[in-house]
Protein backbone atom coordinates (compact mmCIF):
# COMPACT_ATOMS: atom_id res chain seq x y z
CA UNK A 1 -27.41 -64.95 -26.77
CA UNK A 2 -31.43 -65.80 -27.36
CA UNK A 3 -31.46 -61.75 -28.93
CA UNK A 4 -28.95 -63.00 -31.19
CA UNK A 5 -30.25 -65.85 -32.51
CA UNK A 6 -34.01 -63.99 -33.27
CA UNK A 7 -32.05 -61.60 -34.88
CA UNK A 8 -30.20 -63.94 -37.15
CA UNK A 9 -33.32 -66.15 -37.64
CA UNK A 10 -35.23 -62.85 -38.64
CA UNK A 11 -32.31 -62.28 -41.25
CA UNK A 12 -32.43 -65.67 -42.69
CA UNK A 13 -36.15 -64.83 -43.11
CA UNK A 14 -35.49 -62.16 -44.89
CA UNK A 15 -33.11 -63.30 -47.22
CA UNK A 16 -34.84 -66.39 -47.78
CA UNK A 17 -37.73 -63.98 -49.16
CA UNK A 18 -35.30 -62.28 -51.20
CA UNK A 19 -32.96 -64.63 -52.87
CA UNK A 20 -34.74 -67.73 -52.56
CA UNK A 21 -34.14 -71.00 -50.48
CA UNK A 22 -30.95 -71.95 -52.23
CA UNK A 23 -28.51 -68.36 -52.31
CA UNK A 24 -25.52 -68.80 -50.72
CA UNK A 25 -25.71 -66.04 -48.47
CA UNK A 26 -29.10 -67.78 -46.87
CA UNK A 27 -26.80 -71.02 -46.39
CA UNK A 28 -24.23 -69.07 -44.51
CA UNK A 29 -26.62 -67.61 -42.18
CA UNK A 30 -28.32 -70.75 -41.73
CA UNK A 31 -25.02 -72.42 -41.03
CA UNK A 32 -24.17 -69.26 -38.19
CA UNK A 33 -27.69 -70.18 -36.73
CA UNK A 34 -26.96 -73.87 -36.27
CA UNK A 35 -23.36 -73.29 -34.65
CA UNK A 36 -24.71 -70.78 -32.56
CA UNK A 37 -27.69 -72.89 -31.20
CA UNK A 38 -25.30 -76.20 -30.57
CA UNK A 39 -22.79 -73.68 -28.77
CA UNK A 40 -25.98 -72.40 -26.77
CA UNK A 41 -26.87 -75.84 -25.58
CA UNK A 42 -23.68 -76.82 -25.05
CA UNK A 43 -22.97 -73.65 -22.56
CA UNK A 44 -26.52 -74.43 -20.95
CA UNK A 45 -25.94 -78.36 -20.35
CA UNK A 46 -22.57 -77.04 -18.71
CA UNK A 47 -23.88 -74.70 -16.49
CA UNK A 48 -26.74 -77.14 -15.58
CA UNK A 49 -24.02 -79.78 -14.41
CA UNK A 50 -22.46 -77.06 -12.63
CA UNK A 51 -25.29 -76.48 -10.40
CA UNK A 52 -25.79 -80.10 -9.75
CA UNK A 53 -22.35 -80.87 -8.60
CA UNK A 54 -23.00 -78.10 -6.66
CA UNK A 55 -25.94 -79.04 -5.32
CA UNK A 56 -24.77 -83.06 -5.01
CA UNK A 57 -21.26 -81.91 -3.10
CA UNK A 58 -24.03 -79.65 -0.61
CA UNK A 59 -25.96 -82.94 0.14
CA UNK A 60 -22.91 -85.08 0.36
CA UNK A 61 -21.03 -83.05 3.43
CA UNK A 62 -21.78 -84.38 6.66
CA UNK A 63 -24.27 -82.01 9.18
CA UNK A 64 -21.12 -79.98 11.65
């Protein structure tokens, strides 16, 4: 996921040299960077409360 998100930052770059700050094509990109960053944290805050229920549930059981 990071690979992708250099690679579509390095595009935006690009195009923003190009066709200037305002083409639509530089929006669009933009737009595919932002949704893919808020689905990255929101797949990385999920998997972090994964681990600590995880983790909580491990401290919680009694010793056998």
């Amino acid at each position: 996921m990071h690979k992708n998100l250099q690679n579509l930052e390095r595009l935006c770059q690009k195009l923003q040299f190009r066709y200037g700050q305002d083409d639509e094509l530089v929006m669009q990109v933009k737009h595919e960077i932002d949704s893919n960053v808020t689905r990255y944290s929101k797949n990385r805050h999920s998997e972090n409360q994964g681990r600590y229920r995880e983790r909580k549930e491990e401290f919680s059981m009694p010793p056998h």
